[in-house]
PDB file of N, CA and C in Angstrom:
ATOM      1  N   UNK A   1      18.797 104.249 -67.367  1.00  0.00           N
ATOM      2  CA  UNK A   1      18.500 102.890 -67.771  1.00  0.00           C
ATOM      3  C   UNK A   1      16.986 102.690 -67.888  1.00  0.00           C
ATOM      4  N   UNK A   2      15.939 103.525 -68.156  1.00  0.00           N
ATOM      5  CA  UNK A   2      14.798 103.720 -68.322  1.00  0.00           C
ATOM      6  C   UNK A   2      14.757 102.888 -69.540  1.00  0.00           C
ATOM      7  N   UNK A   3      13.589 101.791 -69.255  1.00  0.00           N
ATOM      8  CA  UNK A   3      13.262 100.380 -69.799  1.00  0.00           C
ATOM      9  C   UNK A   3      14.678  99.792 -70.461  1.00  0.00           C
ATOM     10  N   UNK A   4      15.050  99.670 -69.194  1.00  0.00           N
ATOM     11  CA  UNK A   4      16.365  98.489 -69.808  1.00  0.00           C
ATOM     12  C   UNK A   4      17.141  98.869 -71.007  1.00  0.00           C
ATOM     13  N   UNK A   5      17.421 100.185 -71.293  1.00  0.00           N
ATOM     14  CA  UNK A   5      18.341 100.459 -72.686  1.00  0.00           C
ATOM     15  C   UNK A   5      19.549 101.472 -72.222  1.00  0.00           C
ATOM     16  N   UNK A   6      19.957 101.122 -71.099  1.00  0.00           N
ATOM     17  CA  UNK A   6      21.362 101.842 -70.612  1.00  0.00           C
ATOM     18  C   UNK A   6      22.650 101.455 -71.622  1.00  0.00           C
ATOM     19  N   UNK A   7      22.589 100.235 -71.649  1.00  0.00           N
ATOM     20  CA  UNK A   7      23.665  99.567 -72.598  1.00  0.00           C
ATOM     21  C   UNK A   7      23.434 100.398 -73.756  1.00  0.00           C
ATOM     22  N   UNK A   8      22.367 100.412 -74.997  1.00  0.00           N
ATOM     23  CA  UNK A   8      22.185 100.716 -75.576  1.00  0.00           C
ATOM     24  C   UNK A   8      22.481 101.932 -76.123  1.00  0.00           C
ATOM     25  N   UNK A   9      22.069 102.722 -74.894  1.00  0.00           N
ATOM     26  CA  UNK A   9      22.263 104.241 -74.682  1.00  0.00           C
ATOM     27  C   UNK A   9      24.091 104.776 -74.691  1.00  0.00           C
ATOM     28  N   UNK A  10      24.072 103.507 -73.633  1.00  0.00           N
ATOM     29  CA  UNK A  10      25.770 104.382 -73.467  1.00  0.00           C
ATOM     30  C   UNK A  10      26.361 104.197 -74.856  1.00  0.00           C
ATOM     31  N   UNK A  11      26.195 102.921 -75.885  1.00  0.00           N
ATOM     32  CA  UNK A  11      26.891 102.580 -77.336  1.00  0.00           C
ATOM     33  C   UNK A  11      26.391 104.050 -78.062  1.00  0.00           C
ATOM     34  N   UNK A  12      25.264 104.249 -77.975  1.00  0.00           N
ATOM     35  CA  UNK A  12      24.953 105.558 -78.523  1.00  0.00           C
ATOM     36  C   UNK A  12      25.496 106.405 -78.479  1.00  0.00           C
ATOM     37  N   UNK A  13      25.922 107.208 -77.156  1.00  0.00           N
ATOM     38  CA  UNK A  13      26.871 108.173 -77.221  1.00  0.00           C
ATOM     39  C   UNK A  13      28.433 108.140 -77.169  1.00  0.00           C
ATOM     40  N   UNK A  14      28.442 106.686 -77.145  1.00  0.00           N
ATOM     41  CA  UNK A  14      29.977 106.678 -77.256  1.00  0.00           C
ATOM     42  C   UNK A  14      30.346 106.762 -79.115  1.00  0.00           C
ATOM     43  N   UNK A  15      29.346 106.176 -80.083  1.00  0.00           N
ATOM     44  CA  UNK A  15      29.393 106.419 -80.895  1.00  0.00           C
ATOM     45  C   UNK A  15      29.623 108.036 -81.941  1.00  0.00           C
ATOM     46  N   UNK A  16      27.930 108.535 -81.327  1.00  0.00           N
ATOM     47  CA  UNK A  16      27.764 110.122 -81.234  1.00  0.00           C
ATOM     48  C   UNK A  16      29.739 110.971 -80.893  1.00  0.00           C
ATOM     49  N   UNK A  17      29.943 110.691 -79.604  1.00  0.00           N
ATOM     50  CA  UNK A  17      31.305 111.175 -79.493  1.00  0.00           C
ATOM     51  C   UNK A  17      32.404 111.031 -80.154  1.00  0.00           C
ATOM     52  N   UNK A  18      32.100 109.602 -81.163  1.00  0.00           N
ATOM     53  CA  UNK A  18      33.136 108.996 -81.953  1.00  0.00           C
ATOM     54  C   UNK A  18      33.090 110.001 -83.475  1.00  0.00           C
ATOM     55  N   UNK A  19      32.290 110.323 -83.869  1.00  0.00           N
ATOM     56  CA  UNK A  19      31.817 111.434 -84.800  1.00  0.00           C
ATOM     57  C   UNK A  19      31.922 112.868 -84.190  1.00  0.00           C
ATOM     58  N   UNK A  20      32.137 113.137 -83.347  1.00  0.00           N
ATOM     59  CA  UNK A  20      32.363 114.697 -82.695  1.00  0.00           C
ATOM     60  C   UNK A  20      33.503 114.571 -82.421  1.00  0.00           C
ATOM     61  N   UNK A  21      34.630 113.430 -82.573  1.00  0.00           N
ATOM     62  CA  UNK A  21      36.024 113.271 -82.087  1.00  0.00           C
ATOM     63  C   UNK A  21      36.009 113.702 -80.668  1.00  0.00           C
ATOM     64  N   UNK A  22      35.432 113.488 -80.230  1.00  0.00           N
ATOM     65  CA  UNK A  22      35.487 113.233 -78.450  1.00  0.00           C
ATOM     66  C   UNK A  22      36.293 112.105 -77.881  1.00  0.00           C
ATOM     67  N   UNK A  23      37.731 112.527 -77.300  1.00  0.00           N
ATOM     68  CA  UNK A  23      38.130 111.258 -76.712  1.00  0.00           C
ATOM     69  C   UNK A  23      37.499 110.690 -75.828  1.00  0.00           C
ATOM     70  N   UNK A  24      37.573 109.476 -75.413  1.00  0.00           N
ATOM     71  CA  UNK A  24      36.579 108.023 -74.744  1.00  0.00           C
ATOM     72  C   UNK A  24      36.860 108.348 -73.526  1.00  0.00           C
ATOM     73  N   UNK A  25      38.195 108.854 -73.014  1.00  0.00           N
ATOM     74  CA  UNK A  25      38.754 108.885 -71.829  1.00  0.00           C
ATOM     75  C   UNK A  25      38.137 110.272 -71.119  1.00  0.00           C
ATOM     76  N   UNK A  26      37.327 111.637 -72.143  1.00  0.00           N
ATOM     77  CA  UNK A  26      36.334 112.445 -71.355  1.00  0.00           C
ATOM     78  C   UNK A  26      34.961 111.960 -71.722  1.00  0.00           C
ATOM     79  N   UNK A  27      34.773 111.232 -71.608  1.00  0.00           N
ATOM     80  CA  UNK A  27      33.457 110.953 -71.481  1.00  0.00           C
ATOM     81  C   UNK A  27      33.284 109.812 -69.946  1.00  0.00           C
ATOM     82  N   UNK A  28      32.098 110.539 -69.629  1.00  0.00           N
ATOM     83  CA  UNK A  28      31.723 110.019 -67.946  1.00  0.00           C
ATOM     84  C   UNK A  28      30.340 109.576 -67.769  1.00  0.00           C
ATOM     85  N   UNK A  29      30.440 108.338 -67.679  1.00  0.00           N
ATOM     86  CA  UNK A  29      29.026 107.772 -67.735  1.00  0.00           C
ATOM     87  C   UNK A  29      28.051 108.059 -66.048  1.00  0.00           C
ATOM     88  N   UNK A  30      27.263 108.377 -65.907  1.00  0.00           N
ATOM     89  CA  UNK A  30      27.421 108.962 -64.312  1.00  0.00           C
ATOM     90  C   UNK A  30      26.450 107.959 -63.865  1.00  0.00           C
ATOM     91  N   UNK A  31      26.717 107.226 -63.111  1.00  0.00           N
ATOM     92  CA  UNK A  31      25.437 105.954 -62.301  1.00  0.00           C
ATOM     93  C   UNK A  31      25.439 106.301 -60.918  1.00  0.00           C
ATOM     94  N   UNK A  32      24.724 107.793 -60.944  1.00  0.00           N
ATOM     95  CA  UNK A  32      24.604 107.948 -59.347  1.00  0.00           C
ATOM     96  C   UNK A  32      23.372 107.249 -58.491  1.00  0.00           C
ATOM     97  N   UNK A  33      23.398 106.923 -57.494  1.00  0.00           N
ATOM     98  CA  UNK A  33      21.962 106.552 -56.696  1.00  0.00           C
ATOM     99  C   UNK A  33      21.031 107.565 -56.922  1.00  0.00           C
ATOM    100  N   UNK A  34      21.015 108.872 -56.626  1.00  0.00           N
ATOM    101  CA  UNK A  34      19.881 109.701 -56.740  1.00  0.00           C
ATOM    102  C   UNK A  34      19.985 110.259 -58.223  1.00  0.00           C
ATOM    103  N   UNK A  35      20.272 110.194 -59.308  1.00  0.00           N
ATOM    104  CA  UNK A  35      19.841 110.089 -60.287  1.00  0.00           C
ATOM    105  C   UNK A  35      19.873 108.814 -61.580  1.00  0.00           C
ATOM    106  N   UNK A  36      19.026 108.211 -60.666  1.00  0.00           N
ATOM    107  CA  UNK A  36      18.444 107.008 -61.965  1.00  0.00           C
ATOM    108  C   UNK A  36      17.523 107.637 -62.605  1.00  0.00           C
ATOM    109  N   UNK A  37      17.524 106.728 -64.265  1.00  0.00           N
ATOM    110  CA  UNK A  37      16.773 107.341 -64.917  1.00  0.00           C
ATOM    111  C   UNK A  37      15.658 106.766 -65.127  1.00  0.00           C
ATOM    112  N   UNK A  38      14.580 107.590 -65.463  1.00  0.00           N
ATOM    113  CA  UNK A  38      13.034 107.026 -64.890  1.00  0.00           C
ATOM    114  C   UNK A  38      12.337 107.700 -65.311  1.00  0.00           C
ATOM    115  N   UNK A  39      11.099 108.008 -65.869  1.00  0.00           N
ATOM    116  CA  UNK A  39      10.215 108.208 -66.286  1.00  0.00           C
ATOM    117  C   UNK A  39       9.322 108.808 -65.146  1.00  0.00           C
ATOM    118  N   UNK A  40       9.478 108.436 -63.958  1.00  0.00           N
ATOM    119  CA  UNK A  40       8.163 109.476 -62.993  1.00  0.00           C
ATOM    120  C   UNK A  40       9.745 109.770 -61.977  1.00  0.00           C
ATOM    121  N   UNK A  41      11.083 109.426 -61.929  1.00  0.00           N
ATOM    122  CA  UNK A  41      11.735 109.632 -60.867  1.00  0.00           C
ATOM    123  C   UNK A  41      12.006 111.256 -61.314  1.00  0.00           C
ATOM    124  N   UNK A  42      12.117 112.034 -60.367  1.00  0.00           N
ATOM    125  CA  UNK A  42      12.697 113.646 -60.252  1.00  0.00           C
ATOM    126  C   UNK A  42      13.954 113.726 -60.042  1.00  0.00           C
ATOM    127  N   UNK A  43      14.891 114.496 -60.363  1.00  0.00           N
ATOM    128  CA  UNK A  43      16.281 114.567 -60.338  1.00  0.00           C
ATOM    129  C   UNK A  43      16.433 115.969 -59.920  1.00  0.00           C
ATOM    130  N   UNK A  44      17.301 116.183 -58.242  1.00  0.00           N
ATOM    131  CA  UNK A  44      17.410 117.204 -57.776  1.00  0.00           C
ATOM    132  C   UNK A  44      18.339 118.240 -58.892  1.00  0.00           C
ATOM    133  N   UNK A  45      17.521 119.455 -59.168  1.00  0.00           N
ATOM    134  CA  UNK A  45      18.670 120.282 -60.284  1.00  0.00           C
ATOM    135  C   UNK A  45      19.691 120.616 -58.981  1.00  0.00           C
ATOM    136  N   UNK A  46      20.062 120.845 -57.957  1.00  0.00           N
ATOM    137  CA  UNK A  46      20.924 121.215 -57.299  1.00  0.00           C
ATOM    138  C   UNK A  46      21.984 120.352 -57.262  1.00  0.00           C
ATOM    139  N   UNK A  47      22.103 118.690 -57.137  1.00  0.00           N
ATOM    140  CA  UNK A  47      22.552 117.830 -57.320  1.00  0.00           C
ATOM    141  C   UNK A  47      23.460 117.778 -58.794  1.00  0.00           C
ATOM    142  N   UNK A  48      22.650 118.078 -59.717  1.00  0.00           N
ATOM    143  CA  UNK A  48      23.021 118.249 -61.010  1.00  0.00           C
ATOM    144  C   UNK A  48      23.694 119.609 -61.122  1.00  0.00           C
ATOM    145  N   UNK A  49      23.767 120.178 -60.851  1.00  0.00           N
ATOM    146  CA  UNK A  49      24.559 121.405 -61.237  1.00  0.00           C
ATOM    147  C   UNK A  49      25.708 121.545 -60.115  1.00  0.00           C
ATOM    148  N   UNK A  50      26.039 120.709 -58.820  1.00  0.00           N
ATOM    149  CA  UNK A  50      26.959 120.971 -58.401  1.00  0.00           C
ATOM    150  C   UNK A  50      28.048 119.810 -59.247  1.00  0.00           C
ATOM    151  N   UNK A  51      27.197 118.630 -59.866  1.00  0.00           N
ATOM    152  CA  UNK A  51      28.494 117.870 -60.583  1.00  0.00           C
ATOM    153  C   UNK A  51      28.955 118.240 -61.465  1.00  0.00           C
ATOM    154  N   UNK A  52      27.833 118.968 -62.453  1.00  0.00           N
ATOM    155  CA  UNK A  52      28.320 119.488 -63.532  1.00  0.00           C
ATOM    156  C   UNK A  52      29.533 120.418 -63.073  1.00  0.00           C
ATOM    157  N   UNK A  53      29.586 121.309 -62.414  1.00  0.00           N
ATOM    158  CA  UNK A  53      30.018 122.255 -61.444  1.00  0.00           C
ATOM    159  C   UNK A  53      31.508 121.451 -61.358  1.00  0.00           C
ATOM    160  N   UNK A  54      31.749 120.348 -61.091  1.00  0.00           N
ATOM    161  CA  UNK A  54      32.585 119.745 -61.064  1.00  0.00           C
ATOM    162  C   UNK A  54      33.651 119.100 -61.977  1.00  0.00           C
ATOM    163  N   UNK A  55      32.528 119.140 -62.807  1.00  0.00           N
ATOM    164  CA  UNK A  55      33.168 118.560 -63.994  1.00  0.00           C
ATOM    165  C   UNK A  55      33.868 119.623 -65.152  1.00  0.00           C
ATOM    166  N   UNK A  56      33.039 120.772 -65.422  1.00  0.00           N
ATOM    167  CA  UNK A  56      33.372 122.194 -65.857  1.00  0.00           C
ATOM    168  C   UNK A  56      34.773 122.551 -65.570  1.00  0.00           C
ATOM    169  N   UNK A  57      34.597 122.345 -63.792  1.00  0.00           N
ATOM    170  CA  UNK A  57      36.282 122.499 -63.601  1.00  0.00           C
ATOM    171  C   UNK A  57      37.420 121.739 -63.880  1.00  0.00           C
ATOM    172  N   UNK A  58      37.227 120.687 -63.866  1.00  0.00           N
ATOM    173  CA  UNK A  58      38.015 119.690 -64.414  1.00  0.00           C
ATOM    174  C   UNK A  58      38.064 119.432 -65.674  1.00  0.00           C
ATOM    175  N   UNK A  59      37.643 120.026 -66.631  1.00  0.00           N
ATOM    176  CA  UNK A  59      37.638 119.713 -67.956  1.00  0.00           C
ATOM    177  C   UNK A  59      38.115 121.072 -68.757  1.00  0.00           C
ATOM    178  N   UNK A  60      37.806 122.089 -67.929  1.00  0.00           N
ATOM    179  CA  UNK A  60      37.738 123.244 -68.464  1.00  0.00           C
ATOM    180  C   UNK A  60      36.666 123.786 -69.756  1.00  0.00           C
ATOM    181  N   UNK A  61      35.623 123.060 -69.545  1.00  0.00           N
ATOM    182  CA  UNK A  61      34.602 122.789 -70.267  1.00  0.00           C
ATOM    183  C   UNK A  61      34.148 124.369 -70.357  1.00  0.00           C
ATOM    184  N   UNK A  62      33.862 124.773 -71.987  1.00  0.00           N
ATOM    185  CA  UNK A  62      33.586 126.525 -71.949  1.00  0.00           C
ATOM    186  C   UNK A  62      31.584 126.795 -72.506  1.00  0.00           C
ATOM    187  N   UNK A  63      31.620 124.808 -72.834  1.00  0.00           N
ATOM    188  CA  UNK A  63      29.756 125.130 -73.825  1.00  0.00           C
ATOM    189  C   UNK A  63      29.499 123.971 -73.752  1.00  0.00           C
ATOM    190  N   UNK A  64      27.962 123.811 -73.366  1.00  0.00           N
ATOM    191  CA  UNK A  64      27.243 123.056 -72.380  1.00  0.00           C
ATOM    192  C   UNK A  64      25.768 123.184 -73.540  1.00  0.00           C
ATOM    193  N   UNK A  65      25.581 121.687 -73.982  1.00  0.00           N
ATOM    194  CA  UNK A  65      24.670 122.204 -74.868  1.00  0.00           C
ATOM    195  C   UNK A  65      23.627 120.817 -74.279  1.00  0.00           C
ATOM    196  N   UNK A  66      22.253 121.511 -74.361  1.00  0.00           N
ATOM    197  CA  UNK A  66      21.092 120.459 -73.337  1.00  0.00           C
ATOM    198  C   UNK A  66      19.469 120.451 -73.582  1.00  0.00           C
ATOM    199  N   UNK A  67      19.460 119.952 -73.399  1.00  0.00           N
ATOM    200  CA  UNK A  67      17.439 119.935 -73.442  1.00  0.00           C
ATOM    201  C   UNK A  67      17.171 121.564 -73.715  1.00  0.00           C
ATOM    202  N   UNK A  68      16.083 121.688 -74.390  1.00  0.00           N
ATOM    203  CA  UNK A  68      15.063 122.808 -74.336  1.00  0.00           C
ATOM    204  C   UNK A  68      13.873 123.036 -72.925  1.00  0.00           C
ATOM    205  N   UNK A  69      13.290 123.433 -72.300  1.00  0.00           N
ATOM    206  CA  UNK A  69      12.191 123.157 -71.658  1.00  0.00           C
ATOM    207  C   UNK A  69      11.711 122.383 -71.248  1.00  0.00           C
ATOM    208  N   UNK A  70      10.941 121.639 -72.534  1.00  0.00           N
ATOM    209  CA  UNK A  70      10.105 120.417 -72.543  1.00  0.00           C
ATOM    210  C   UNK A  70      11.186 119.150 -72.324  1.00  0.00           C
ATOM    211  N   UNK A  71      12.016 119.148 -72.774  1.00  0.00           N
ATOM    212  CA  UNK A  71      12.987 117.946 -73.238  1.00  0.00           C
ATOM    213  C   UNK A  71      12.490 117.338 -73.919  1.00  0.00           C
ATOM    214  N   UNK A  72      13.331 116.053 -74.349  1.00  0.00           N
ATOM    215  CA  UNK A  72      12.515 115.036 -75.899  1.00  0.00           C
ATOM    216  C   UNK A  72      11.943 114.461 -75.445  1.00  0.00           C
ATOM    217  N   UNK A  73      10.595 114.440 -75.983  1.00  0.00           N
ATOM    218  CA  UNK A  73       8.939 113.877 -75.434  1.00  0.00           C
ATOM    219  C   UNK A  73       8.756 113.996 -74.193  1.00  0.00           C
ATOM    220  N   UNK A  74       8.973 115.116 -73.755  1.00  0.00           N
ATOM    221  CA  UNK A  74       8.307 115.682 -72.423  1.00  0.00           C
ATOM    222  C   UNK A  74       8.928 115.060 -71.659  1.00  0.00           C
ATOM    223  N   UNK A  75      10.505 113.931 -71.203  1.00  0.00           N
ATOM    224  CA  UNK A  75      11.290 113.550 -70.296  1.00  0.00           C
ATOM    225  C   UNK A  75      11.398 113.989 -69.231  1.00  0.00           C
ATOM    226  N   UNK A  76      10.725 113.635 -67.793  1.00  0.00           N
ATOM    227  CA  UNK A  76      11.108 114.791 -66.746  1.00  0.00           C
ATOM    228  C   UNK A  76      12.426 115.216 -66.363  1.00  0.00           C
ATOM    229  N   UNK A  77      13.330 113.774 -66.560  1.00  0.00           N
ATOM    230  CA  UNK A  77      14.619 114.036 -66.324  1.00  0.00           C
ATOM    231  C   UNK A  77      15.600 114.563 -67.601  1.00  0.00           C
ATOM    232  N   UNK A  78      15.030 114.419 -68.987  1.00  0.00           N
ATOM    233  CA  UNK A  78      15.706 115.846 -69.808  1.00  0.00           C
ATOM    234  C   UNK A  78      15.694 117.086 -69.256  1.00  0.00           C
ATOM    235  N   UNK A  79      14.193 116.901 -68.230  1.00  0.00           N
ATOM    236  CA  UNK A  79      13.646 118.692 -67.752  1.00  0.00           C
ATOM    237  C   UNK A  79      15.086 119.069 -66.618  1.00  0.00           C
ATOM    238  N   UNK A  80      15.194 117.808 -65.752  1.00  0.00           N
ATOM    239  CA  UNK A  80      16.005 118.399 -64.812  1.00  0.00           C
ATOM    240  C   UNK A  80      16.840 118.591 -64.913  1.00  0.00           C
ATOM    241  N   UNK A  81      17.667 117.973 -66.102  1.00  0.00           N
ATOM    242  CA  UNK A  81      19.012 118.329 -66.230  1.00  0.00           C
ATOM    243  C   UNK A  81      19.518 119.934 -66.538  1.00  0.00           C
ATOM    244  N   UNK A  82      18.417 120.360 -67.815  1.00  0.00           N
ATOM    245  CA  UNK A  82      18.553 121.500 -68.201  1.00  0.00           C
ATOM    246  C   UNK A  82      18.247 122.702 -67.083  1.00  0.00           C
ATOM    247  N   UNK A  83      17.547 122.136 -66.136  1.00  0.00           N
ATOM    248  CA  UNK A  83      17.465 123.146 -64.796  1.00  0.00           C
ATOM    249  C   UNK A  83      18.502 123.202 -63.968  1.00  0.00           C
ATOM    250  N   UNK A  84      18.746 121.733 -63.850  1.00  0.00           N
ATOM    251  CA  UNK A  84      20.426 121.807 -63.463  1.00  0.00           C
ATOM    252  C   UNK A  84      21.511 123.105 -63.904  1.00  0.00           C
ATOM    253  N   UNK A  85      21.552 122.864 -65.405  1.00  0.00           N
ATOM    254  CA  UNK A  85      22.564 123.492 -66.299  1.00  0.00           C
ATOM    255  C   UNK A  85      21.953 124.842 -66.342  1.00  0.00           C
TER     256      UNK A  85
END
């Protein structure tokens, strides 16, 4: 929800998924306490990769596609996710 565009964001990818034929019912919006999204906040990759971890199994999920390095415009939390993953 980094500057107030969570709403925004989530219409975005529910859209995005609506064009990839992604049913609504796998898609998981995740509002954990330790990862809000933020611009100077850090997001434990260990945290992130045990949900993903979780979710993989439950979905049977086989391709996981994510940030590069940098992430888009240098995002720290694009960074962590992909360290996560």
């Amino acid at each position: 929800n980094a500057d107030g565009k969570g709403n925004i964001r989530k219409e975005e990818l529910y859209h995005a998924c609506t064009t990839l034929k992604i049913p609504r019912q796998q898609i998981r919006i995740l509002d954990h306490p330790d990862l809000q999204d933020g611009f100077d906040n850090t997001w434990s990759s260990i945290l992130i990769a045990k949900i993903l971890k979780e979710e993989i199994a439950t979905w049977g999920i086989d391709l996981l596609i994510t940030f590069d390095s940098y992430g888009i415009s240098g995002h720290r939390n694009h960074r962590d996710v992909r360290n996560g993953i």
